[in-house]
Protein backbone atom coordinates (compact mmCIF):
# COMPACT_ATOMS: atom_id res chain seq x y z
CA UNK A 1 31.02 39.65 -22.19
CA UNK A 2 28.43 41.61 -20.83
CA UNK A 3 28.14 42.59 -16.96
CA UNK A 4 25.29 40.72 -16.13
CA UNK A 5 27.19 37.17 -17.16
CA UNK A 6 29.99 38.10 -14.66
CA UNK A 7 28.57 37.44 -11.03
CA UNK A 8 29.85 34.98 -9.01
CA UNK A 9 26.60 32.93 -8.73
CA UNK A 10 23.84 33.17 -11.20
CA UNK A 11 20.52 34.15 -10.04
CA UNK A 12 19.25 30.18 -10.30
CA UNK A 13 21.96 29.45 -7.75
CA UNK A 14 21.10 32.39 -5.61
CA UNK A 15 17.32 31.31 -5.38
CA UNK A 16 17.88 27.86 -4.59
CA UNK A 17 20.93 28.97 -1.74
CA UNK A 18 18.40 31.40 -0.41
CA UNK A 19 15.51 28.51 -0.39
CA UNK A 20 17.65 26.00 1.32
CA UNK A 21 18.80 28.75 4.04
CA UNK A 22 14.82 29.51 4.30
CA UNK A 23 14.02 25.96 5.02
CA UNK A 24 16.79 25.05 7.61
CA UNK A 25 15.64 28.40 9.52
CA UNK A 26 11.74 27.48 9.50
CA UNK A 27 11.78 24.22 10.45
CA UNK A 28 11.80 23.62 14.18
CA UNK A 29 8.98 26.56 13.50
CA UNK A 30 6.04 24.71 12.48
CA UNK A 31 6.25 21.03 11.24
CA UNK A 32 5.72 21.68 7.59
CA UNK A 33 6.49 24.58 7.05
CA UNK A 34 9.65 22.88 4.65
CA UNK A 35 7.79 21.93 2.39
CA UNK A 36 6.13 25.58 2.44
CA UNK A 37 8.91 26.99 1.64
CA UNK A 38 9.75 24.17 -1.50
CA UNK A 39 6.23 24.72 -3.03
CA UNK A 40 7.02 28.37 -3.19
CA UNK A 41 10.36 27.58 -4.88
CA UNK A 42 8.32 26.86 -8.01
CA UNK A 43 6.67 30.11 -7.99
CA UNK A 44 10.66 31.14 -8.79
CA UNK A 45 13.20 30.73 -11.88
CA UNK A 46 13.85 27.58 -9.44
CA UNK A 47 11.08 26.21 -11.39
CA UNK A 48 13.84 25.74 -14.37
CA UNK A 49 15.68 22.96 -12.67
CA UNK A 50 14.58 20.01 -11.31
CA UNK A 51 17.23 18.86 -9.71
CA UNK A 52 17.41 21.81 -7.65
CA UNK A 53 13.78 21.59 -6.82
CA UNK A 54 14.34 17.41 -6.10
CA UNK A 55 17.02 18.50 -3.57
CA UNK A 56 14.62 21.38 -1.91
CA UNK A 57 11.81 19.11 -1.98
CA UNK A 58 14.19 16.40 -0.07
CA UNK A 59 15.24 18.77 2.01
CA UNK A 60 11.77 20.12 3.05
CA UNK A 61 10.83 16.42 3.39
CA UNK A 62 13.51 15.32 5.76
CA UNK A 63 13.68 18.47 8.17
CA UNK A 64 9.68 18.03 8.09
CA UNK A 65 10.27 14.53 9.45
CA UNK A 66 12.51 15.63 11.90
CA UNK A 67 10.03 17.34 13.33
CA UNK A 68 6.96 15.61 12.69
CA UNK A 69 8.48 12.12 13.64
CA UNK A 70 8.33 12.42 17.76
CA UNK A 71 4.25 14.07 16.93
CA UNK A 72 3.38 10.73 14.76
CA UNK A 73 4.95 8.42 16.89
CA UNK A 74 3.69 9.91 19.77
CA UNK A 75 -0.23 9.91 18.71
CA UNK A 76 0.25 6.33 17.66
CA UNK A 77 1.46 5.49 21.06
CA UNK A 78 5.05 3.90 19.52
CA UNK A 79 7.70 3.38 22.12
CA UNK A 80 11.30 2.48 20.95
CA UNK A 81 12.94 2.36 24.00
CA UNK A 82 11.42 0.25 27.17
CA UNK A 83 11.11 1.25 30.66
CA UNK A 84 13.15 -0.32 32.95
CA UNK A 85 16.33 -1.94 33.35
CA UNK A 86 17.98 -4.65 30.93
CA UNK A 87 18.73 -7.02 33.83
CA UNK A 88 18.44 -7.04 37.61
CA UNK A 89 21.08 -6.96 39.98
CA UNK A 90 20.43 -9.27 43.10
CA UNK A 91 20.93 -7.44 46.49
CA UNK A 92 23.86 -8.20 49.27
């Protein structure tokens, strides 16, 4: 068996770890910067497996979200929680 065929991850594997540890360090950096990082991913030998590239393009998506979510509902002026109290409590 020849040397190269004896690693403990092949180099698809080590792309997509190295992708997925990419995108969990950019993301609180700038909003969509994810899915950045998952678009590059196809520049790579990542490009020969979809359902590694699915999973980094969900992954992108969701920590872009994260992010993004608190902006979007902010600008459209969405409030889940109300001000105020559920219920008043007389006095004395």
């Amino acid at each position: 068996m020849p040397a190269h065929n004896q690693q403990l991850f092949p180099v698809v594997d080590r792309w997509f770890l190295a992708f997925i540890a990419l995108e969990v360090v950019t993301f609180p950096l700038i909003p969509l910067l994810p899915l950045v990082v998952a678009a590059a991913g196809i520049a790579t030998p990542l490009r020969r497996s979809r359902w590694r590239l699915s999973v980094l393009f969900s992954v992108g998506l969701v920590l872009s979200l994260i992010v993004a979510a608190p902006v979007i509902l902010g600008l459209l002026d969405i409030q889940l929680v109300q001000n105020g109290p559920a219920h008043t409590i007389p006095d004395g």
